[in-house]
PDB file of N, CA and C in Angstrom:
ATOM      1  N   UNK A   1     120.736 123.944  49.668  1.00  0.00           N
ATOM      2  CA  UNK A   1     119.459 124.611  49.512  1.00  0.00           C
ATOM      3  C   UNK A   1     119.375 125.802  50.456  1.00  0.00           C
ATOM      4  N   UNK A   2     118.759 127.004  50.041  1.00  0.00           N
ATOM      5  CA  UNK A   2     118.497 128.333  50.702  1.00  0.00           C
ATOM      6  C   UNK A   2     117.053 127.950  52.059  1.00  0.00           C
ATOM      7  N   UNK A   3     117.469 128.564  52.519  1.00  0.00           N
ATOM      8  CA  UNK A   3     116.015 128.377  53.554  1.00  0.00           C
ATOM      9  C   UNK A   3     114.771 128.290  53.264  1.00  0.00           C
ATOM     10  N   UNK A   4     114.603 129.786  52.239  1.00  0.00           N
ATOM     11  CA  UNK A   4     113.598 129.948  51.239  1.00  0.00           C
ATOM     12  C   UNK A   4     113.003 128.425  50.470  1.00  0.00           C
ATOM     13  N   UNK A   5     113.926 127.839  50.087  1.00  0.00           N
ATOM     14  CA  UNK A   5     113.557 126.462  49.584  1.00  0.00           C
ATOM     15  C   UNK A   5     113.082 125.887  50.163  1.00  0.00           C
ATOM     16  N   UNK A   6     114.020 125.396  51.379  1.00  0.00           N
ATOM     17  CA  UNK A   6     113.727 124.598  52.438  1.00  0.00           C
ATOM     18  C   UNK A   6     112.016 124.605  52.793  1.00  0.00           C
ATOM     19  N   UNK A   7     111.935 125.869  53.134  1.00  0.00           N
ATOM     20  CA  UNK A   7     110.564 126.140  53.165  1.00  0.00           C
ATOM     21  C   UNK A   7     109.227 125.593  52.638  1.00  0.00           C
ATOM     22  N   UNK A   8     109.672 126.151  51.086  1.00  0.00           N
ATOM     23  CA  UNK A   8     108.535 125.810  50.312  1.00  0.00           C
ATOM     24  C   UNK A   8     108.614 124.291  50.110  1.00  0.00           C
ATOM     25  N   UNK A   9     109.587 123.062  50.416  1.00  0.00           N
ATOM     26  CA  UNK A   9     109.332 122.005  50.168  1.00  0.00           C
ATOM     27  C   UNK A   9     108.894 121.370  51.442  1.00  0.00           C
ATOM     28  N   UNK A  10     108.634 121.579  52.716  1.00  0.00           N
ATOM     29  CA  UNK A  10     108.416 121.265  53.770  1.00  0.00           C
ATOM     30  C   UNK A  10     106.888 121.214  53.738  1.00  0.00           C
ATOM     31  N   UNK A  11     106.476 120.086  54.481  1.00  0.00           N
ATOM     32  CA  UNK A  11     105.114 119.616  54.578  1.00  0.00           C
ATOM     33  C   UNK A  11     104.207 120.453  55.578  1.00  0.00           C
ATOM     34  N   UNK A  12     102.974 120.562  55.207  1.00  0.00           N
ATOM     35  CA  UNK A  12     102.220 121.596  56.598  1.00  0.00           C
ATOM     36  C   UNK A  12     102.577 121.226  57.815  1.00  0.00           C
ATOM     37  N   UNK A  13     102.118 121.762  58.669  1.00  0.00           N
ATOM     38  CA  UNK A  13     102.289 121.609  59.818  1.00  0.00           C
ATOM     39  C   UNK A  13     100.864 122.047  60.700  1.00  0.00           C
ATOM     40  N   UNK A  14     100.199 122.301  59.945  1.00  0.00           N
ATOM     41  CA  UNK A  14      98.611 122.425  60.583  1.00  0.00           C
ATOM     42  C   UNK A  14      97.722 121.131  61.291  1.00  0.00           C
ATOM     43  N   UNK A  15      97.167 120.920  61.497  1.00  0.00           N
ATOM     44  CA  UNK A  15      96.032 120.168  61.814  1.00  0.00           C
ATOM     45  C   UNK A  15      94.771 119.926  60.885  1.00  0.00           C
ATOM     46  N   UNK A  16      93.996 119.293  61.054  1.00  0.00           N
ATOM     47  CA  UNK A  16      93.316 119.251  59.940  1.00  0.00           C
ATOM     48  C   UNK A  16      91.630 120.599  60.357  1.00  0.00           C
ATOM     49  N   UNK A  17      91.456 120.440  61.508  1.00  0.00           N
ATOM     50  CA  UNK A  17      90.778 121.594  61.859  1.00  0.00           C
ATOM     51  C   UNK A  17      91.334 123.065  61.485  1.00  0.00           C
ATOM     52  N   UNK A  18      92.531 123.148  61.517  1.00  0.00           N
ATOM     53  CA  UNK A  18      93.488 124.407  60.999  1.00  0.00           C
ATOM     54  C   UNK A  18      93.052 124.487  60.003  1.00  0.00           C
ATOM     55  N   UNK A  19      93.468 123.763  58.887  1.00  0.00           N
ATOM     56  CA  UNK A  19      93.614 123.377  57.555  1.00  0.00           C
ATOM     57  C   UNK A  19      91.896 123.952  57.133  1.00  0.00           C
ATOM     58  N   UNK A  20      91.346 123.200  57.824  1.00  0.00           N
ATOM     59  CA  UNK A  20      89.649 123.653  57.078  1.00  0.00           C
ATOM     60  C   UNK A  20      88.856 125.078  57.679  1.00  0.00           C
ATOM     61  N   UNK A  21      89.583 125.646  58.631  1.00  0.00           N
ATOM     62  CA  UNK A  21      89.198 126.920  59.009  1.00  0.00           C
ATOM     63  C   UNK A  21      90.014 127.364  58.020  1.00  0.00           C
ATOM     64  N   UNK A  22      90.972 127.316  57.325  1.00  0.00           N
ATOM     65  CA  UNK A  22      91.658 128.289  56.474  1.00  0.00           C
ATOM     66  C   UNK A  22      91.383 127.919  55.336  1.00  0.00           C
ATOM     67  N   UNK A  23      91.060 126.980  54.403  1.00  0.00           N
ATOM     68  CA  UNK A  23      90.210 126.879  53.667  1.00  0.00           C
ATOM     69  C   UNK A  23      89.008 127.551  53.429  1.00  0.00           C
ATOM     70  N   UNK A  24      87.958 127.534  54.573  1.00  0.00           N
ATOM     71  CA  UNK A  24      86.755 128.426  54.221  1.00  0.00           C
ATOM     72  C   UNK A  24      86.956 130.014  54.332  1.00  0.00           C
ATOM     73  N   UNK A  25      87.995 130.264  56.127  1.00  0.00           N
ATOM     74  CA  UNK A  25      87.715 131.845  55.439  1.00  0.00           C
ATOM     75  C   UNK A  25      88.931 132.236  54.722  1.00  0.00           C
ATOM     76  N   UNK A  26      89.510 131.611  53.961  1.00  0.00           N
ATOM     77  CA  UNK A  26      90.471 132.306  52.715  1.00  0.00           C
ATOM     78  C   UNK A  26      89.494 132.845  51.761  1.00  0.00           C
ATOM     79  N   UNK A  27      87.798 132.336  51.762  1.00  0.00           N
ATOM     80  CA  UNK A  27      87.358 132.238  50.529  1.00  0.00           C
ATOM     81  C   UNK A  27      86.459 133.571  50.999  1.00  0.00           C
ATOM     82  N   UNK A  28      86.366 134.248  52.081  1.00  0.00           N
ATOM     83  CA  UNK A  28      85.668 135.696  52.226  1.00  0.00           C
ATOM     84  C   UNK A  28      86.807 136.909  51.932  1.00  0.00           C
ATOM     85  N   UNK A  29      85.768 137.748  51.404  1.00  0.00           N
ATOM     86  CA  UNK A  29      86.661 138.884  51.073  1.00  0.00           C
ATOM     87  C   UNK A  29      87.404 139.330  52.172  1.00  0.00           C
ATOM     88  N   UNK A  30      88.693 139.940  51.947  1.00  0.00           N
ATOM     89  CA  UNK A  30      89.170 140.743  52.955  1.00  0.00           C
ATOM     90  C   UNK A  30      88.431 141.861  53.677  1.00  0.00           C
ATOM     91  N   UNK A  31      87.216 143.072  52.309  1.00  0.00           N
ATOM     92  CA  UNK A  31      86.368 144.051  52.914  1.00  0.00           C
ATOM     93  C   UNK A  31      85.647 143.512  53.687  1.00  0.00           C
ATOM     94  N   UNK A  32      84.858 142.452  54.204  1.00  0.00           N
ATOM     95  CA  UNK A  32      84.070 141.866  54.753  1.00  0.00           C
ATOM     96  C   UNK A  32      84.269 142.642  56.247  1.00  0.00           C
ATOM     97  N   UNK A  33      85.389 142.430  56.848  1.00  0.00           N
ATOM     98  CA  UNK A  33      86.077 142.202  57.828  1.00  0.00           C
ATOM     99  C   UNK A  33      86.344 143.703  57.842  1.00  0.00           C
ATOM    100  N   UNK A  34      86.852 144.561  57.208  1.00  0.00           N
ATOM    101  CA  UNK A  34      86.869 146.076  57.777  1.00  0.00           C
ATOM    102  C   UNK A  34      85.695 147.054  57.353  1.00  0.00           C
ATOM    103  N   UNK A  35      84.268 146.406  56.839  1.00  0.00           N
ATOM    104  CA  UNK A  35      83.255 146.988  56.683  1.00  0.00           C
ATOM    105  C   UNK A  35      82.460 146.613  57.731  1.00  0.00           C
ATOM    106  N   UNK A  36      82.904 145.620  58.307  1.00  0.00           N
ATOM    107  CA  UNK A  36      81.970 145.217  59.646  1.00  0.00           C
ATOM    108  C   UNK A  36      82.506 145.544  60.796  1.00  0.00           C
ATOM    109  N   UNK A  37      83.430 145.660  60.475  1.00  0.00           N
ATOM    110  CA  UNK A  37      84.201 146.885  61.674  1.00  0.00           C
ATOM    111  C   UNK A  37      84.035 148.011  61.849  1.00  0.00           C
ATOM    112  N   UNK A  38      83.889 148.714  60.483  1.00  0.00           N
ATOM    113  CA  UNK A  38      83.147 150.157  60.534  1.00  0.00           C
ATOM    114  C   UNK A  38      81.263 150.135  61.189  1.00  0.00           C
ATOM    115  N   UNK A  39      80.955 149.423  60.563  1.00  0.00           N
ATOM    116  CA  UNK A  39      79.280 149.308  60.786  1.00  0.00           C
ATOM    117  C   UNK A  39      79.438 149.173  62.832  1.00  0.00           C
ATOM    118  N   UNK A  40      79.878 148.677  63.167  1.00  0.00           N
ATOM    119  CA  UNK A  40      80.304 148.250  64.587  1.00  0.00           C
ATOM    120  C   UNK A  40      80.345 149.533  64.862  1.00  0.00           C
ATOM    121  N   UNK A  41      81.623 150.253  64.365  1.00  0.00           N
ATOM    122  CA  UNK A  41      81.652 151.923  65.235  1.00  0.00           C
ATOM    123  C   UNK A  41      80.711 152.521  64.846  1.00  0.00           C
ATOM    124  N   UNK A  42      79.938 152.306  63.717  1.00  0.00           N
ATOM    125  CA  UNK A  42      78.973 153.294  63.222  1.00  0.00           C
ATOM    126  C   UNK A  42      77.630 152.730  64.399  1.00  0.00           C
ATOM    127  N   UNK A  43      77.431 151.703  64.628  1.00  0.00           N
ATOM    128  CA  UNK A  43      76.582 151.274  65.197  1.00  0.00           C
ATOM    129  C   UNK A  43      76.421 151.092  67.030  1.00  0.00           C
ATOM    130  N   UNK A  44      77.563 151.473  67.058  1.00  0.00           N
ATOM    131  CA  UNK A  44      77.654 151.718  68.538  1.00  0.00           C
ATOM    132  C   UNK A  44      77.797 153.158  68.911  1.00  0.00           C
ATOM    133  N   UNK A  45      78.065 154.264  68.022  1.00  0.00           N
ATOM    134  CA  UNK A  45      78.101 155.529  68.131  1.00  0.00           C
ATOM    135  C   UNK A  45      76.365 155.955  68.137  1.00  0.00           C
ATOM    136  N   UNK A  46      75.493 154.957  67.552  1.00  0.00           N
ATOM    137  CA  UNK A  46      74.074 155.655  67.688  1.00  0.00           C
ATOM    138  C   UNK A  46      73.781 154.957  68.617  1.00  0.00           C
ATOM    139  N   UNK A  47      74.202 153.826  69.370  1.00  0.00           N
ATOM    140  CA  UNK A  47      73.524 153.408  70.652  1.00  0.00           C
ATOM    141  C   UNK A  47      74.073 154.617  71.639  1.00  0.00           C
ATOM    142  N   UNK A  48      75.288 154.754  71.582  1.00  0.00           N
ATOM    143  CA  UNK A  48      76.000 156.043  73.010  1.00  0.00           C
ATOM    144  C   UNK A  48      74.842 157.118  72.204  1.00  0.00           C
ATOM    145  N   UNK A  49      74.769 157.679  71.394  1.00  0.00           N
ATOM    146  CA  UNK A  49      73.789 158.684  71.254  1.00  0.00           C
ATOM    147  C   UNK A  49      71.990 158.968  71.659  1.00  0.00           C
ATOM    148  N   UNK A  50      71.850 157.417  71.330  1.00  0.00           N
ATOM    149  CA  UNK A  50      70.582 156.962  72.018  1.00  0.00           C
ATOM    150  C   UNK A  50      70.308 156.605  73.248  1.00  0.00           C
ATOM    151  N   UNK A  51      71.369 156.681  73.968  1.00  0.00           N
ATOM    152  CA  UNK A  51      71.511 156.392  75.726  1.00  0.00           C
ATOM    153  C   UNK A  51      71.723 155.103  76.325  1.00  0.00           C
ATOM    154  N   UNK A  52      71.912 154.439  74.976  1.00  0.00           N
ATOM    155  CA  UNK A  52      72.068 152.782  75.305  1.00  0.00           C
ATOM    156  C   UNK A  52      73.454 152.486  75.529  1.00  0.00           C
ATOM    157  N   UNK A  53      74.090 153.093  76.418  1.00  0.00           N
ATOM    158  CA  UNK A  53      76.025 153.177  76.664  1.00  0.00           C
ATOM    159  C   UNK A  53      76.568 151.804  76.985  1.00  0.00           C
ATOM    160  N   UNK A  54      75.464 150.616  77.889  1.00  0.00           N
ATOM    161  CA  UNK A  54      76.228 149.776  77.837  1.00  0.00           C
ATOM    162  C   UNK A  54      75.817 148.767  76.493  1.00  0.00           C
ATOM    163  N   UNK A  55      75.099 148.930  76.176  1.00  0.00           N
ATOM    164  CA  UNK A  55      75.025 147.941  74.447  1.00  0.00           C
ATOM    165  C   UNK A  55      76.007 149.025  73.530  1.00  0.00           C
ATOM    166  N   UNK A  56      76.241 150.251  73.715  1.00  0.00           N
ATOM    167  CA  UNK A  56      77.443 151.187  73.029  1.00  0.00           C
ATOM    168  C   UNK A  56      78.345 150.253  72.986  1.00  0.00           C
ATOM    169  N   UNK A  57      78.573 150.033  74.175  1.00  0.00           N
ATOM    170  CA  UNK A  57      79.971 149.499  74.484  1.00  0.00           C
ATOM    171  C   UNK A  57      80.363 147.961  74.149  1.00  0.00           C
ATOM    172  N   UNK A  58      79.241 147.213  73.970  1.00  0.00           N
ATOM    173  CA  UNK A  58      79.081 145.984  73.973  1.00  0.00           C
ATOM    174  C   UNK A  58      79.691 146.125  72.213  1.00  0.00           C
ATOM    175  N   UNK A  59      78.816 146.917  71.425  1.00  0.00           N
ATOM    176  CA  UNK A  59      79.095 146.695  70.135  1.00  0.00           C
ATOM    177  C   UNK A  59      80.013 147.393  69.429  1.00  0.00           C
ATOM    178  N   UNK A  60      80.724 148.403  70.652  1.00  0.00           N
ATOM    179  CA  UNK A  60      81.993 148.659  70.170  1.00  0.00           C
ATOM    180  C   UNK A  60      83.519 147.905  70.655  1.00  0.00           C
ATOM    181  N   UNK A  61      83.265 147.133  71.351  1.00  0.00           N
ATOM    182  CA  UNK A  61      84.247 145.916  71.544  1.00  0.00           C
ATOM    183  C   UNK A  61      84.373 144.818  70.025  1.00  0.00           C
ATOM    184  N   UNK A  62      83.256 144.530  69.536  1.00  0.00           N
ATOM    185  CA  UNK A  62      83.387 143.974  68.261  1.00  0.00           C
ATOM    186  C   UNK A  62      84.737 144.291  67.238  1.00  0.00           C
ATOM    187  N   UNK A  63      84.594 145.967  67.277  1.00  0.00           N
ATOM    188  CA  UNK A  63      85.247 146.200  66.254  1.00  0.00           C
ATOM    189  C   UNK A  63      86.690 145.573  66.325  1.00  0.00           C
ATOM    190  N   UNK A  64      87.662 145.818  67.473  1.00  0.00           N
ATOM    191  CA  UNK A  64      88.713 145.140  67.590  1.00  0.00           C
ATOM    192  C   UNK A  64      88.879 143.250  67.199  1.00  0.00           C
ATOM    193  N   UNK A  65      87.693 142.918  67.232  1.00  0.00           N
ATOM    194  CA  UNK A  65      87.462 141.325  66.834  1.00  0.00           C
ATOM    195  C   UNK A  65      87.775 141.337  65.673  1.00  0.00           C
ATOM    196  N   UNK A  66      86.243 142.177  64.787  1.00  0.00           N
ATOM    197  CA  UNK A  66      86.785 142.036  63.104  1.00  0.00           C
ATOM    198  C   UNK A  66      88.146 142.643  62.713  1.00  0.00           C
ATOM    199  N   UNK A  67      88.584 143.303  62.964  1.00  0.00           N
ATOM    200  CA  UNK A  67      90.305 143.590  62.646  1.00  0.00           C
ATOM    201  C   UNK A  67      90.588 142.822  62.599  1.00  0.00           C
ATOM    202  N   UNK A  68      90.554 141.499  63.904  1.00  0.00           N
ATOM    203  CA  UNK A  68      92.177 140.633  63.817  1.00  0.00           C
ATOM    204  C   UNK A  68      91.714 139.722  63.256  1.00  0.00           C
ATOM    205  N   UNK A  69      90.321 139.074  63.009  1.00  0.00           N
ATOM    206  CA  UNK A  69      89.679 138.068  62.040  1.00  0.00           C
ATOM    207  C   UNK A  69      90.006 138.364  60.537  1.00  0.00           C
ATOM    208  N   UNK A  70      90.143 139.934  60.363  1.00  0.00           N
ATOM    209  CA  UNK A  70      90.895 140.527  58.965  1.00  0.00           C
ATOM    210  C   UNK A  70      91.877 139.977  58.565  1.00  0.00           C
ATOM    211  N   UNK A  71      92.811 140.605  59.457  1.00  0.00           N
ATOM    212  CA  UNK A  71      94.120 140.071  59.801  1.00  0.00           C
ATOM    213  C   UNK A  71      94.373 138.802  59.856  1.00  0.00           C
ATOM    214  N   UNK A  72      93.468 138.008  59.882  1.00  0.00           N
ATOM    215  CA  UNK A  72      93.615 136.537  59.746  1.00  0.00           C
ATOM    216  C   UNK A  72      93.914 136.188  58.325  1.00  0.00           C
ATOM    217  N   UNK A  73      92.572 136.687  58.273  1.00  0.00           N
ATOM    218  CA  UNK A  73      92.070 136.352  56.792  1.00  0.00           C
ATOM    219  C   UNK A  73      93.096 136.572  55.967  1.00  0.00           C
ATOM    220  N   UNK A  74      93.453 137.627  55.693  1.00  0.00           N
ATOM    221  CA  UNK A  74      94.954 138.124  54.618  1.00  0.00           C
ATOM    222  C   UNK A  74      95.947 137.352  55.141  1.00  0.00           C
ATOM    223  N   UNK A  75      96.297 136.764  56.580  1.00  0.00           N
ATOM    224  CA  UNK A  75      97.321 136.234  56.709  1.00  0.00           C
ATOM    225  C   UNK A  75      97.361 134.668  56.058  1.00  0.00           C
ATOM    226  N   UNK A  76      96.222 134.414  56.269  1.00  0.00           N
ATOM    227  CA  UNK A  76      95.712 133.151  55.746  1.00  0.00           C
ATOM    228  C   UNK A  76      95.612 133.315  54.175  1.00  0.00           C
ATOM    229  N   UNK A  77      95.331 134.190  53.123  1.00  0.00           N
ATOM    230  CA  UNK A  77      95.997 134.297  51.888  1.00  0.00           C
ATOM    231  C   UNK A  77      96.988 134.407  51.661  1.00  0.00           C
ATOM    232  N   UNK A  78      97.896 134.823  52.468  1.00  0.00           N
ATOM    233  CA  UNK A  78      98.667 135.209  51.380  1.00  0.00           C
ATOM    234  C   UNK A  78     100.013 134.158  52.471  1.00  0.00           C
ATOM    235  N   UNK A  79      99.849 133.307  53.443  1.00  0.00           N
ATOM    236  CA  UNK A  79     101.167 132.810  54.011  1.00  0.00           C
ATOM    237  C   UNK A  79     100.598 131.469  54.570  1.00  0.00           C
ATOM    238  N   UNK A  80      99.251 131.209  54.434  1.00  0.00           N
ATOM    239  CA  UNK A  80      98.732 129.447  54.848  1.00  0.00           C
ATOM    240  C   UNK A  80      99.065 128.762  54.309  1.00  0.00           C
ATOM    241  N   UNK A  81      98.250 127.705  54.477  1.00  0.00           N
ATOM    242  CA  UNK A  81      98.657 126.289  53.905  1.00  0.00           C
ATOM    243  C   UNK A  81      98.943 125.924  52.783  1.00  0.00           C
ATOM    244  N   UNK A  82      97.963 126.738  52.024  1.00  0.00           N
ATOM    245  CA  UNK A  82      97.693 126.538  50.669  1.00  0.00           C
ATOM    246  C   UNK A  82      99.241 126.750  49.669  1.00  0.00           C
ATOM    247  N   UNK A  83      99.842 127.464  50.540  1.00  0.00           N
ATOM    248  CA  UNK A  83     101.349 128.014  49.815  1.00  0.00           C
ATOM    249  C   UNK A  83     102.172 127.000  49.798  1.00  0.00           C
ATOM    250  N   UNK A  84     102.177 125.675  50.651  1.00  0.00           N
ATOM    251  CA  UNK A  84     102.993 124.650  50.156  1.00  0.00           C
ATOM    252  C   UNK A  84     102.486 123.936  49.118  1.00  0.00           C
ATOM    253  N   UNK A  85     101.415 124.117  49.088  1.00  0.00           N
ATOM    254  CA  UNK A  85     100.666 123.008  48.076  1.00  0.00           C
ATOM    255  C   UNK A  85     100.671 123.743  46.381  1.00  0.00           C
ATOM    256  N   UNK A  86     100.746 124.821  46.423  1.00  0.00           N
ATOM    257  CA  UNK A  86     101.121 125.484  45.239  1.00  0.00           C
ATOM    258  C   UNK A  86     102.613 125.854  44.854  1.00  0.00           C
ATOM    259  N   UNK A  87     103.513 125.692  46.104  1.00  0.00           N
ATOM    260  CA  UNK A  87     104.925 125.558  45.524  1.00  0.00           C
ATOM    261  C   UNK A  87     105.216 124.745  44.593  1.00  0.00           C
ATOM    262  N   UNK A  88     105.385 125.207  43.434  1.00  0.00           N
ATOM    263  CA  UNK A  88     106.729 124.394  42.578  1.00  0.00           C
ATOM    264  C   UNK A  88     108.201 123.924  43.147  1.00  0.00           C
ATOM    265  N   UNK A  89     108.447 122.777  43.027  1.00  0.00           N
ATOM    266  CA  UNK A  89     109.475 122.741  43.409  1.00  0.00           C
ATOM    267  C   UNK A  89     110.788 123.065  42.748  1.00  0.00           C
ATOM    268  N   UNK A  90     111.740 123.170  43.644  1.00  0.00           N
ATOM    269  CA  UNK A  90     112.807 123.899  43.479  1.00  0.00           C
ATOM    270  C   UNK A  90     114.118 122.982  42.863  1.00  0.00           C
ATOM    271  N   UNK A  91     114.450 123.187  42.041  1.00  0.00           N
ATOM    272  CA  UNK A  91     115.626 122.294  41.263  1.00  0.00           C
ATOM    273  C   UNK A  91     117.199 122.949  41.596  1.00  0.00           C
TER     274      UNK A  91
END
C-alpha cells in the first residue's frame, strides 16, 4: 500500500472535543472570517480617526485572530476529520 492509502484508511486521531469544534465550524462560511477581518480594519481605522487609538488598537489586533480562525476553518474542510470518514476504501 502507498502512503496515500495508508492514510485514508487510518482511524482519527482527534479527541472528541477536536472532533466537535470541527464539526461546527466546518459548517460557517469561509467569508465569514475574512469579512470580519476587514470590518475590524475598517473599524479600527475610524476609532484612530476619532482619537480613540487605544480601542484603535484593541480592534485592530482582532484582525490577525479572524485570519487564522479562517485558516482554520478551510483547513478543517478541506483536511479534518471528516476526510477519513468519507474515504472509500482502497482495494
Amino acid at each position: 500500500m502507498t502512503t496515500m492509502q495508508n492514510e485514508a484508511n487510518r482511524a482519527p486521531t482527534e479527541g472528541r472535543v477536536a472532533m466537535e469544534i470541527e464539526k461546527r465550524t466546518s459548517r460557517l462560511p469561509s467569508d465569514l472570517f475574512l469579512w470580519t477581518a476587514l470590518g475590524s480594519m475598517a473599524g479600527s481605522l475610524v476609532l484612530a480617526l476619532s482619537g480613540k487609538q487605544k480601542l484603535a488598537t484593541f480592534v485592530g489586533q482582532w484582525v490577525p485572530t479572524m485570519l487564522i480562525f479562517g485558516l482554520y476553518n478551510k483547513i478543517v474542510k478541506v483536511a479534518g476529520h471528516d476526510q477519513y470518514r468519507s474515504a472509500a476504501p482502497v482495494s
